[in-house]
Structures are given as structure tokens and as C-alpha cells.
Protein backbone atom coordinates (compact mmCIF):
# COMPACT_ATOMS: atom_id res chain seq x y z
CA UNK A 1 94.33 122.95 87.09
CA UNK A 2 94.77 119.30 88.28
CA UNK A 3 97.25 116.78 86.99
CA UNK A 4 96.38 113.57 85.93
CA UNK A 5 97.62 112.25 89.05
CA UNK A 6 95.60 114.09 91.22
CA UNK A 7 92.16 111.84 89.65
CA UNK A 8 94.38 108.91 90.31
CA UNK A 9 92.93 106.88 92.90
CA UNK A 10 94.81 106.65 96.61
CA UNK A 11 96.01 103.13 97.05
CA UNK A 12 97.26 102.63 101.12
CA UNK A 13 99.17 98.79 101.98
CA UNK A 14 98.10 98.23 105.64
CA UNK A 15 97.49 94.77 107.59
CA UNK A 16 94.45 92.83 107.04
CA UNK A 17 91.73 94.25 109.36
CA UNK A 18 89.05 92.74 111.52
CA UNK A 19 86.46 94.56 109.46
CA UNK A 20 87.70 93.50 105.94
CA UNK A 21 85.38 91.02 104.09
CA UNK A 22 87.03 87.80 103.68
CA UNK A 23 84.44 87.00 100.92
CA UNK A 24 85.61 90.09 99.21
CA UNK A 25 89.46 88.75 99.92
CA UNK A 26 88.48 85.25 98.02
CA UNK A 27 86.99 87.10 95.11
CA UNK A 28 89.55 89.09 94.66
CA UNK A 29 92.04 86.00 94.93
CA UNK A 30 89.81 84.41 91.83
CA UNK A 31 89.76 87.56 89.80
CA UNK A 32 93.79 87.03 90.32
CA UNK A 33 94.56 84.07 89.61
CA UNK A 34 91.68 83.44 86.62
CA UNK A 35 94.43 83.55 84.12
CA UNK A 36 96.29 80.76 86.05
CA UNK A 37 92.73 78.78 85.95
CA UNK A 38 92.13 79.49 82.25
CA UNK A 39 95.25 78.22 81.48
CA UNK A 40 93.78 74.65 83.15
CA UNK A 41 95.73 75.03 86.44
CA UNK A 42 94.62 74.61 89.82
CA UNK A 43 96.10 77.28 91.92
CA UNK A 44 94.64 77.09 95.39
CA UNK A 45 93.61 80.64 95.92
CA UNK A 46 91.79 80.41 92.31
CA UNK A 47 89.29 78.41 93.76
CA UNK A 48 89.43 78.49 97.96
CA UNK A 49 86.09 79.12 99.49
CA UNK A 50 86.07 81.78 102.09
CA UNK A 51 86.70 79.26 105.23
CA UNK A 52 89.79 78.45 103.36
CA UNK A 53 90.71 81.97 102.55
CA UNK A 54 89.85 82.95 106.42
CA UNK A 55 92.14 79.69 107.63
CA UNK A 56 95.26 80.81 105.16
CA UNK A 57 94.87 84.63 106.35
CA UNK A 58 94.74 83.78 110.23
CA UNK A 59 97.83 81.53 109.65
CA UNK A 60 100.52 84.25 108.56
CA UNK A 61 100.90 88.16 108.33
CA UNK A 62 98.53 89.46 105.17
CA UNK A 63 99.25 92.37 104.55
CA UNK A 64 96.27 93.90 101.75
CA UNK A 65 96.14 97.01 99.20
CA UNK A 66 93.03 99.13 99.06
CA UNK A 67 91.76 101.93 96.92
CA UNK A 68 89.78 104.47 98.25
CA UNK A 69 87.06 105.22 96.32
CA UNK A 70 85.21 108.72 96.71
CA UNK A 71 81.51 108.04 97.04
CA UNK A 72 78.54 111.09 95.72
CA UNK A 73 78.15 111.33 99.22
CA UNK A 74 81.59 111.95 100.45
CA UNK A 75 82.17 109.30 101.96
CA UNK A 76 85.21 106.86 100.87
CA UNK A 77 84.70 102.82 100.35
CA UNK A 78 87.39 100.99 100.76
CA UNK A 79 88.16 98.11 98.43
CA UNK A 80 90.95 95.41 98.39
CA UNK A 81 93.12 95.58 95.27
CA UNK A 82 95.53 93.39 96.21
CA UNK A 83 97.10 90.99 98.77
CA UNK A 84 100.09 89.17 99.98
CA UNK A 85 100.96 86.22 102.83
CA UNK A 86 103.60 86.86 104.88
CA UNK A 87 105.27 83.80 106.33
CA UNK A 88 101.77 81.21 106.30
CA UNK A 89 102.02 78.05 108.00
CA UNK A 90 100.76 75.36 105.62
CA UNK A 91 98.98 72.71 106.58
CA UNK A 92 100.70 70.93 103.48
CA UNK A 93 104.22 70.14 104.21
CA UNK A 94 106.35 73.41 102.17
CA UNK A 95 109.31 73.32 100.17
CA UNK A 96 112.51 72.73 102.57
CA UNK A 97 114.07 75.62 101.32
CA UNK A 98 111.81 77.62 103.47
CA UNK A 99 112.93 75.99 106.75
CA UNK A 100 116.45 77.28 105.97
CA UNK A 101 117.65 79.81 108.52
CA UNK A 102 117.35 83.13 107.47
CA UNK A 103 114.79 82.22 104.92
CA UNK A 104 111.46 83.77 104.96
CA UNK A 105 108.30 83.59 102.49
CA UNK A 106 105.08 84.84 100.94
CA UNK A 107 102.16 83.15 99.47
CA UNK A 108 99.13 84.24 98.19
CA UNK A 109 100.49 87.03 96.47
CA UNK A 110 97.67 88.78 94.11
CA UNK A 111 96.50 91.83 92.34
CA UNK A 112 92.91 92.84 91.16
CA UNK A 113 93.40 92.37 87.06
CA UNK A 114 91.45 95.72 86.81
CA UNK A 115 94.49 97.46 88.64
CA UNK A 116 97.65 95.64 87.74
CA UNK A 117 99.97 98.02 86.12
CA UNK A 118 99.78 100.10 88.77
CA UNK A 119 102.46 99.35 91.09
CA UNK A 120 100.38 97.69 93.40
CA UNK A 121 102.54 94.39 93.46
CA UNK A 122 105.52 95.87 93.58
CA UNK A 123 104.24 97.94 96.35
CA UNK A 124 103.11 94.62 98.26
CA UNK A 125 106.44 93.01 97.27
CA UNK A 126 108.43 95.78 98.98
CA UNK A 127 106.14 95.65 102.04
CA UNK A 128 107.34 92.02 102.15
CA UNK A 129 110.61 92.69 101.67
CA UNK A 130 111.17 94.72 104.97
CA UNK A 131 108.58 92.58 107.16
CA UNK A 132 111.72 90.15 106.17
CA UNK A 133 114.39 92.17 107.01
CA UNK A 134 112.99 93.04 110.30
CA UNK A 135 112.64 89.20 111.06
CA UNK A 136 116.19 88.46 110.44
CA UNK A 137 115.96 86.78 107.11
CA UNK A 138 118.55 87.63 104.37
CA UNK A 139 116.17 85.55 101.84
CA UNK A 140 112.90 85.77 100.82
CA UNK A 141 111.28 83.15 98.71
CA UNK A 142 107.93 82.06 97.56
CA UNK A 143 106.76 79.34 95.14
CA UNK A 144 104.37 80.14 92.41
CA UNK A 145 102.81 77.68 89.14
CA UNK A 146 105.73 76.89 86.50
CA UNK A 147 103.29 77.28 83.83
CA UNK A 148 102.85 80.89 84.26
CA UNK A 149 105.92 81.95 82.40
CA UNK A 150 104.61 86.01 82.64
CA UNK A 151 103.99 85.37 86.37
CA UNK A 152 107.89 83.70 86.32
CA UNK A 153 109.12 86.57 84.25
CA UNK A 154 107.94 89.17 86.69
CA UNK A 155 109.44 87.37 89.33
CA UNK A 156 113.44 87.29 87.67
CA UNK A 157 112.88 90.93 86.77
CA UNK A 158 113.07 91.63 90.41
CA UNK A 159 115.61 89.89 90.94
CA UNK A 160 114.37 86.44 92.08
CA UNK A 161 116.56 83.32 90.88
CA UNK A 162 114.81 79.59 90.62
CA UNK A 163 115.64 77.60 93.62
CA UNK A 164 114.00 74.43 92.64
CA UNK A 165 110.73 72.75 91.98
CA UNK A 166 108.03 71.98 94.59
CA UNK A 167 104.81 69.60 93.82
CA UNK A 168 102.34 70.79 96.14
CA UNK A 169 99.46 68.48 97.49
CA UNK A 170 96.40 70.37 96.02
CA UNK A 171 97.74 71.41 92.68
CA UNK A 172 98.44 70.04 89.42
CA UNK A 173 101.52 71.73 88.61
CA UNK A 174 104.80 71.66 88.93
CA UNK A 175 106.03 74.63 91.48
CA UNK A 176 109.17 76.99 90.94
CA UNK A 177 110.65 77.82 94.06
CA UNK A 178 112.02 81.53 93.64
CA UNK A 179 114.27 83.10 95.89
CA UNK A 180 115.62 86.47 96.21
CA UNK A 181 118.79 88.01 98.46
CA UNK A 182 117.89 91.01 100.71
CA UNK A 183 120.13 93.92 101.03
């Protein structure tokens, strides 16, 4: 007899890849941040075309999570869940806290609504994590909108600690800069 976990779906976390739709990235990236947008922000990645998304992907490490879905025919589709920005150079000048030695960051850090809960983030997160220990840092940080005092909770439950505040060009927020140690 199966186990409820056996009809879960398989999630993988792999390295954005040539063949991945970047107009499937940006919708994804607006189903994620919607909440932020309801809430009358103005989160880049809630509402970056797909040159934008391409640009901001090209310009760091993204690192993506996709479910494979079983099709009638047997074959599996594969379709992004989730994503996260591993050390993106802005073309917006960043928080100075991220030119600190031994500090390294993320942006762009989402989950399909449909499939938070999951683990996914977390999963992403500790992808993240390690990229940064392997470059050297012994910090990771990341800014993300003040407002979104869920998104901020998540964040200190992991053990991230406010930094600071950032303002950044295209928004109309304030910024929290969060940073966490790495063991």
C-alpha cells in the first residue's frame, strides 16, 4: 500500500538551465510576491517583465526548485516552484553591508503560493547557505520589504537578525537588511 508520501510530488533544487522559460520564471516571481503587491508595495520582481527577469538571472547564481509532474503519457513536465539569487550584481547601488568581507547575499528569493508550506524555501535557503560557505563568507544577508511583517517573521525564525534599513531606487518601501551568521 503506498504512503501518503509516495503521491507527494518530487521537488529537485538545481541551477537555472538554458532550457528553462524565463517567462515562466517572471510569472512565477508575480504569483510570489502578489501578496507584497496587494498590500500596495512595489517589489521589483512583482512586476519585472521578462527582459528584466532574464538581466537579474544572468547577473548572479539562481539557483530554481521544480516539481516533476507525471504526465498520462509518462512523460514528466517540469515546472519552477520556486527560486533564489545568489550573489546578483545590481545595477542599483546595494546596501553597504553587502560589500563587507565575508558577506554574501540573495535576492529574488520566491515560492509558488500554491506550494509554500512545503519546504521549498527552506530548501532554497539551505542551498544558499552552502553556495556561501563555499565562497568564503561567514554572513549571508539579503534585504526584503519592511512591510511584510510574515515575510520578516520567517526570516528571524531562521535565525536572521535586522542589520539596518535600505531604500532601494525602484521601490516604495523601506528595506530591512537581514543578516544571518554561518556555521
Amino acid at each position: 500500500m503506498a504512503s501518503p508520501s509516495d503521491n507527494a510530488p518530487v521537488v529537485t533544487i538545481r541551477r537555472l538551465a538554458p532550457s528553462d522559460s524565463i517567462s515562466e520564471l517572471t510569472q512565477l516571481l508575480h504569483r510570489a510576491y502578489a501578496k507584497q503587491v496587494a498590500m500596495g508595495l512595489r517589489p521589483l520582481a512583482g512586476r519585472q517583465d521578462d527582459a528584466t527577469t532574464k538581466r537579474r538571472v544572468f547577473n548572479g547564481e539562481c539557483h530554481v526548485a521544480v516539481r516533476h509532474d507525471p504526465g498520462p503519457d509518462g512523460r514528466v513536465k517540469q515546472v519552477l516552484v520556486g527560486s533564489i539569487l545568489f550573489h546578483e550584481v545590481e545595477e542599483a547601488q546595494g546596501p553597504p553591508y553587502f560589500s563587507k568581507g565575508g558577506v554574501a547575499s540573495f535576492s529574488q528569493f520566491a515560492v509558488d503560493p500554491a506550494a509554500q508550506g512545503q519546504g521549498i524555501g527552506l530548501r532554497l535557503l539551505e542551498v544558499i547557505e552552502q553556495r556561501a560557505r563555499e565562497a568564503g563568507a561567514t554572513e549571508l544577508a539579503c534585504t526584503m520589504a519592511e512591510p511584510d511583517t510574515d515575510l520578516l517573521n520567517f526570516y528571524f525564525r531562521r535565525g536572521y537578525r535586522l542589520i539596518g534599513h535600505w531604500q532601494w531606487p525602484y521601490t516604495n518601501y523601506r528595506s530591512a537588511i537581514l543578516s544571518k551568521t554561518l556555521n
